[in-house]
Protein backbone atom coordinates (compact mmCIF):
# COMPACT_ATOMS: atom_id res chain seq x y z
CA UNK A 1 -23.02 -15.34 -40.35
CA UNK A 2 -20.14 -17.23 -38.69
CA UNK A 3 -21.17 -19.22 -35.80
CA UNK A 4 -20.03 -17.53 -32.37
CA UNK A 5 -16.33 -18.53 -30.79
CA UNK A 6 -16.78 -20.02 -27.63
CA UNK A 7 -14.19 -19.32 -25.04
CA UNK A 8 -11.44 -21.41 -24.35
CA UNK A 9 -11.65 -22.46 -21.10
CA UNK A 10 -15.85 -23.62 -21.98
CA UNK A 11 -14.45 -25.70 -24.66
CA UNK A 12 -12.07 -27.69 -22.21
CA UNK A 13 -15.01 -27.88 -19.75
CA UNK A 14 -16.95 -29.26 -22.12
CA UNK A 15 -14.70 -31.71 -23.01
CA UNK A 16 -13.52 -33.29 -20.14
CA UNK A 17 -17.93 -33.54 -18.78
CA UNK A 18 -18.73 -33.08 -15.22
CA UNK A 19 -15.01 -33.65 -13.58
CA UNK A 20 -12.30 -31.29 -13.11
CA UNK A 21 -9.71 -33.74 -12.22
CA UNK A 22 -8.76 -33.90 -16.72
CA UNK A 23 -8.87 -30.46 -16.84
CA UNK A 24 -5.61 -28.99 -17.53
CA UNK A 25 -4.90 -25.31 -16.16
CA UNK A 26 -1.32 -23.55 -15.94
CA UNK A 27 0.53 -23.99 -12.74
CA UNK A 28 3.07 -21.26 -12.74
CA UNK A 29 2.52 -19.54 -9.71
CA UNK A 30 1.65 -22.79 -7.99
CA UNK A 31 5.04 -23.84 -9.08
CA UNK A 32 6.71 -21.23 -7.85
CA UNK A 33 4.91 -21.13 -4.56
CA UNK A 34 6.07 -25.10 -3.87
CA UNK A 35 9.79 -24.12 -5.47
CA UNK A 36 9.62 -21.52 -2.87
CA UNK A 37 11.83 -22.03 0.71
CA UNK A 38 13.68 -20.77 3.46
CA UNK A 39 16.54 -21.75 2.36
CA UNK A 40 19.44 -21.80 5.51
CA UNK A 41 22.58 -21.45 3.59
CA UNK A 42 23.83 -19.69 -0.02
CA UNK A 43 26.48 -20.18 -2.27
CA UNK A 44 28.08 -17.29 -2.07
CA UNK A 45 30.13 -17.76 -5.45
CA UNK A 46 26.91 -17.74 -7.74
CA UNK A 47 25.65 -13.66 -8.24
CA UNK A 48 22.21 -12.96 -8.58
CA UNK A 49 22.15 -11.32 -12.09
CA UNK A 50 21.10 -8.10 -13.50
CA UNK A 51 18.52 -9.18 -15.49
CA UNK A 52 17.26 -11.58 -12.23
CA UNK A 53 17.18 -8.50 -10.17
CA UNK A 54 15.14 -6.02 -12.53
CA UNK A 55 12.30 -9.00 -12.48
CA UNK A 56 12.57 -9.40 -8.58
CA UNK A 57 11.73 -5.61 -8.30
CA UNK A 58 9.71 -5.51 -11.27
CA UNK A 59 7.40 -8.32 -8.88
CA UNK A 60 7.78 -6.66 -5.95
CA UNK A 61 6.65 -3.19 -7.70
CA UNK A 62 4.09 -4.56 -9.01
CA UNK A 63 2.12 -6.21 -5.44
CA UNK A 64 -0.84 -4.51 -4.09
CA UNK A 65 -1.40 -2.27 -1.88
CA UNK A 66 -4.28 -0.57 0.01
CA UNK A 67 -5.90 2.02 -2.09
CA UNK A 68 -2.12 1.88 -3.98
CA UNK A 69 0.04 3.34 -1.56
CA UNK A 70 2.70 1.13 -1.94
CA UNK A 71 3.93 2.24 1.61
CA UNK A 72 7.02 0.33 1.70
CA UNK A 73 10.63 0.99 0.59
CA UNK A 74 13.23 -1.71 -0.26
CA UNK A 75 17.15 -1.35 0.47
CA UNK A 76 18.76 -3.46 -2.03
CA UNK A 77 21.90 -4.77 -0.30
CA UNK A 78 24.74 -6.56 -2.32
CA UNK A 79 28.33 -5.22 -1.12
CA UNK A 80 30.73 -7.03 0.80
CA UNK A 81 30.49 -3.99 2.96
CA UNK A 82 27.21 -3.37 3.00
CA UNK A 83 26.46 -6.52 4.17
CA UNK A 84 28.62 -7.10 6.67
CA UNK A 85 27.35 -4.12 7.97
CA UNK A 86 24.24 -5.61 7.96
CA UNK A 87 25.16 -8.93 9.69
CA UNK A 88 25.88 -7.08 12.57
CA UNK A 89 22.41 -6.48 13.36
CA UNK A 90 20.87 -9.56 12.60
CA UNK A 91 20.61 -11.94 15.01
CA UNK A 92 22.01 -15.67 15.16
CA UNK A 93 22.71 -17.58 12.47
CA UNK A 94 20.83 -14.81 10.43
CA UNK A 95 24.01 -12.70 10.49
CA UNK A 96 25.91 -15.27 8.32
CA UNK A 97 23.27 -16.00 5.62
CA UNK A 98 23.15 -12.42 5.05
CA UNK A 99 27.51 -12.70 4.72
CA UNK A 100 26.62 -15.65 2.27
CA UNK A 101 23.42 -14.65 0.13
CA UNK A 102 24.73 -12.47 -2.75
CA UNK A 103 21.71 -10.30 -2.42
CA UNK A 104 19.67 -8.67 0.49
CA UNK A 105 16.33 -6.58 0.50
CA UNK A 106 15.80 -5.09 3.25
CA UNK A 107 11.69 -3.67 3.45
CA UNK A 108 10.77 -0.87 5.27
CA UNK A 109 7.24 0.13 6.21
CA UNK A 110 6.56 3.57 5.82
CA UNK A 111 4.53 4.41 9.16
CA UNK A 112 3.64 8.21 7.64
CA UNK A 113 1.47 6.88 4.26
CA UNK A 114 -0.53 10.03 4.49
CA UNK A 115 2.72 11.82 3.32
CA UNK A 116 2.05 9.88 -0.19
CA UNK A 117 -1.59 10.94 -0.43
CA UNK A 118 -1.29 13.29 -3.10
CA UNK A 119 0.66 11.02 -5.42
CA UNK A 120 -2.16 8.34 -4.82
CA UNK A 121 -4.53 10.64 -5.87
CA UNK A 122 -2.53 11.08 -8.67
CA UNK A 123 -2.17 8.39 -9.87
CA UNK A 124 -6.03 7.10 -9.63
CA UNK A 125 -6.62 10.47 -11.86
CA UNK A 126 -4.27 9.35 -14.35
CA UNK A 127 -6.27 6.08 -14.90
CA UNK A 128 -9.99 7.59 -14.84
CA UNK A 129 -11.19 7.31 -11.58
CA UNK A 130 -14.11 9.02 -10.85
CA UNK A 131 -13.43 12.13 -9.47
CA UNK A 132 -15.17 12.14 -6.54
CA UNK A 133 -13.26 8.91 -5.19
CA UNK A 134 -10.10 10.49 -6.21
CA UNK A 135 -10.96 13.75 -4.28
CA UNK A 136 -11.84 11.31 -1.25
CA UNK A 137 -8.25 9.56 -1.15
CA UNK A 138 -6.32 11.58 0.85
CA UNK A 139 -9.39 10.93 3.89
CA UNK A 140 -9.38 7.60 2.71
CA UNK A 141 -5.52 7.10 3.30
CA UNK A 142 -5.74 8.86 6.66
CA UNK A 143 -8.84 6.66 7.99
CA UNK A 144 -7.19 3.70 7.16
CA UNK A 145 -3.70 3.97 7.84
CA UNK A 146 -3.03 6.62 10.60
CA UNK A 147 -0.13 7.59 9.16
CA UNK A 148 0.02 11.16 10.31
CA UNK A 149 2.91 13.38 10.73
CA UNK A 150 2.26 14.98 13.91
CA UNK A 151 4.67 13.38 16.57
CA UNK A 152 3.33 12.51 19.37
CA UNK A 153 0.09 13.85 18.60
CA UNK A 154 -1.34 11.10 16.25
CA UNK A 155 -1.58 9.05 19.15
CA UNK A 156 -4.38 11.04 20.74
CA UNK A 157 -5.94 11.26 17.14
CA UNK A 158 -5.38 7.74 16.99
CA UNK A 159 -7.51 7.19 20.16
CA UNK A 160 -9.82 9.28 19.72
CA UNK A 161 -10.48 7.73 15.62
CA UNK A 162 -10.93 4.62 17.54
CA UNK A 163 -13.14 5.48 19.96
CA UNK A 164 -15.45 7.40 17.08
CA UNK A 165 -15.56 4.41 14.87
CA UNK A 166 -16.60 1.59 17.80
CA UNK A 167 -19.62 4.73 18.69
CA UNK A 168 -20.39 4.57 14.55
CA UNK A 169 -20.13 0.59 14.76
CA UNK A 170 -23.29 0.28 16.67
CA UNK A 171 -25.43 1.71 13.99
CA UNK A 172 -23.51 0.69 10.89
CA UNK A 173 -20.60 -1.63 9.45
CA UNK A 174 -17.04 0.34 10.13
CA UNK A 175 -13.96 -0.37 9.41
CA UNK A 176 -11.56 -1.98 12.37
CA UNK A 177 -8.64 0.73 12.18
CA UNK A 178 -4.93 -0.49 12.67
CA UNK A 179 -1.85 1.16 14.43
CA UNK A 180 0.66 2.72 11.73
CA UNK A 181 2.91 -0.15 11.81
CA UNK A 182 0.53 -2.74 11.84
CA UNK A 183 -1.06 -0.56 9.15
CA UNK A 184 2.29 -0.28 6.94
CA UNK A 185 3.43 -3.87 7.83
CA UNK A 186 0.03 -5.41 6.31
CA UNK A 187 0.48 -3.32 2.88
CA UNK A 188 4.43 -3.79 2.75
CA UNK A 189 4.15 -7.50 3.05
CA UNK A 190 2.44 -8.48 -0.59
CA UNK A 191 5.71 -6.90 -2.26
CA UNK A 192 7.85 -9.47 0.00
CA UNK A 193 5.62 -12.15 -1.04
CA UNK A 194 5.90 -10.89 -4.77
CA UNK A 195 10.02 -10.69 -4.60
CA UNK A 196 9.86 -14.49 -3.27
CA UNK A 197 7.86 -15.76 -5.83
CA UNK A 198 9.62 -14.69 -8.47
CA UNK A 199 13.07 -15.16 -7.16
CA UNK A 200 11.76 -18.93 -7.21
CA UNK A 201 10.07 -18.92 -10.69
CA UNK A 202 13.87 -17.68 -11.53
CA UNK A 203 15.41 -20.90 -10.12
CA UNK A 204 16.64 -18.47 -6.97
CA UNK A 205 16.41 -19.07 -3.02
CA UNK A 206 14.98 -17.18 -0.24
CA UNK A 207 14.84 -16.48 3.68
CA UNK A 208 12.64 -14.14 5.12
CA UNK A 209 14.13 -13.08 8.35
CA UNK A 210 12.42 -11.17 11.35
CA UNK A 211 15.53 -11.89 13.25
CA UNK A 212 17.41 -8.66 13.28
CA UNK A 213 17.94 -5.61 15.85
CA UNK A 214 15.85 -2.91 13.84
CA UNK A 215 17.81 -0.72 15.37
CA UNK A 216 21.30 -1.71 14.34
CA UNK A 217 20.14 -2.61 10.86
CA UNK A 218 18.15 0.60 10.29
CA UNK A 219 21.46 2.66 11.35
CA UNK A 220 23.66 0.20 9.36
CA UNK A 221 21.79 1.21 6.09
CA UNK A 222 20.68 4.79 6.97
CA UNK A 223 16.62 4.05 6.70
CA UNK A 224 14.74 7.02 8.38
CA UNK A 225 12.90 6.33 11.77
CA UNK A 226 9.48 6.71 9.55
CA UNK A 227 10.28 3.78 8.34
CA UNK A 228 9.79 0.58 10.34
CA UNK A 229 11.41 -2.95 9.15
CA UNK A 230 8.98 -6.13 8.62
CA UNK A 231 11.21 -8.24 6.70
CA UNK A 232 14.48 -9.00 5.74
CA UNK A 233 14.88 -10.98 2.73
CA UNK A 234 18.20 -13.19 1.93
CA UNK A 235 18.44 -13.95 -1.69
CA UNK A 236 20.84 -16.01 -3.82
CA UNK A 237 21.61 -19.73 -4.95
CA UNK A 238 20.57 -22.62 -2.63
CA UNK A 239 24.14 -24.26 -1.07
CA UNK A 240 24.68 -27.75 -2.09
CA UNK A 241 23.75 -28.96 1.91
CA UNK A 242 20.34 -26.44 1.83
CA UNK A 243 19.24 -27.31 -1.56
CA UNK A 244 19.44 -31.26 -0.48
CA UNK A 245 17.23 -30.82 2.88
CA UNK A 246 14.13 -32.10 3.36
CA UNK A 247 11.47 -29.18 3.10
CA UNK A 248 8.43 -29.23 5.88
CA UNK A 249 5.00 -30.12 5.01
CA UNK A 250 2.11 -27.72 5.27
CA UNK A 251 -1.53 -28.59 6.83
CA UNK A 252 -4.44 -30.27 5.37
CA UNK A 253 -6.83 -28.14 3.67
CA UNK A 254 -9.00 -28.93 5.93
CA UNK A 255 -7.16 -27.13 8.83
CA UNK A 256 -6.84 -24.31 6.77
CA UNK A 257 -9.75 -23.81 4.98
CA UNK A 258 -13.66 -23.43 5.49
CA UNK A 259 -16.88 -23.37 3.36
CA UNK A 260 -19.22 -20.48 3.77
CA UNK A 261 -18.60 -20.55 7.58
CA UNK A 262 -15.69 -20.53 9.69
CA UNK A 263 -14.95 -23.93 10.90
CA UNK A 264 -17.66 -25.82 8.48
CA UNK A 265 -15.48 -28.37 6.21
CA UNK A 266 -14.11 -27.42 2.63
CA UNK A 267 -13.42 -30.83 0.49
CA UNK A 268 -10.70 -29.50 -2.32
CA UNK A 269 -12.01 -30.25 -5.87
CA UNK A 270 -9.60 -32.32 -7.90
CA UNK A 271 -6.26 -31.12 -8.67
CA UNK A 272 -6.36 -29.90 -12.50
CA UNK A 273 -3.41 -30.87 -14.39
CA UNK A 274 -0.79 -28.90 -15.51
CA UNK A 275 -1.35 -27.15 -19.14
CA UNK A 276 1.16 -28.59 -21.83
């Protein structure tokens, strides 16, 4: 009988003893993450390609969501005349990086996600989930999100949800339940993350931009008023002047993170090094 294959990643253990610091781990979304920028100006000559924008939606598509309900849209903006139209609503200097970037998404949060129970459901069927979770969704997505379509009465609800769940909290764990926008804004922002990332793994620059009227740029590109905006996102090629600026530092780890309790110190093991 052949002896037993041991994973990979026990072999390299094994081989570099007791210390982390020789072990060498793939860096790819690292790399991205620290290629990643707010870059202030584009080259407006330099398209972002086809191919380059299947991937950046093919990232965005594929960022998580609570219980998947992906309660975000994206307006893809690349026109002259789209984006002027655009510019007009952002504010500052935002309205000429969106003139120069060759490539805008614009995210809206969708404040009624319990419009897209059903699909949900639908989708969790279509993978195996046990039926009794899937039959739960739709309560699931209303608890959570308070995404209702009933005007001015899902404040009231709202309240009133609120008001049941701090009763429940004294006798049991509850949730803490968020506004709809605060809701859709949490679940919307993974995708912008996603769209960032990979624009960088592709060589490509960024700017995430709160900056804007929502007003003006929700009329400028038509986006219902169930939709609210979180993020604008310039994309394109880095100009010469933005590409050559210095890029500010981040803080320590230790201002950041904590072990086991908030505010207890977290020393960072050794940095692995890259794989080959």
């Amino acid at each position: 009988m052949p002896a037993p294959r041991l994973p990979a990643l026990v072999l390299m253990l094994a081989a570099v003893g007791d210390g982390a610091a020789g072990l060498a781990l793939p860096h790819a979304v690292l790399d991205a993450a620290r290629a990643r920028y707010a870059c202030k100006s584009f080259d407006p000559s330099r398209p972002v390609e086809p191919a380059q924008l299947r991937l950046l939606a093919d990232a965005a598509r594929a960022a998580p969501s609570s219980f998947n309900v992906q309660p975000w849209r994206c307006v893809l903006v690349s026109s002259v005349e789209g984006r002027a139209a655009l510019a007009r609503g952002m504010l500052g200097a935002n309205g000429q990086r969106v003139l120069e970037a060759p490539l805008v998404a614009v995210f809206a949060a969708d404040l009624r996600a319990c419009g897209r129970a059903a699909r949900v459901a639908a989708l969790a069927a279509a993978v195996g989930a046990p039926a009794a979770f899937v039959s739960r969704l739709p309560f699931y997505v209303s608890l959570f999100s308070s995404g209702y379509r009933l005007g001015l009465l899902k404040w009231p609800l709202f309240v009133a949800k609120r008001l049941a769940m701090a009763l429940l909290g004294v006798l049991r764990a509850v949730p803490k339940l968020s506004t709809p926008e605060t809701w859709a804004f949490k679940n919307a922002m993974p995708a912008v993350t996603h769209l960032m990332l990979q624009a960088a793994e592709l060589g490509l620059a960024t700017l995430p931009m709160e900056g804007f009227d929502e007003g003006r740029v929700r009329a400028a590109l038509a986006i219902p008023r169930r939709y609210a905006i979180p993020c604008v996102v310039a994309v394109g090629h880095a100009s010469e002047r933005a590409a050559a600026a210095p890029r500010a530092g981040r803080f320590e780890f230790d201002e950041l993170f904590a072990a086991e309790t908030f505010g207890a110190p977290w020393v960072p093991p050794p940095a692995p090094l890259p794989a080959a």
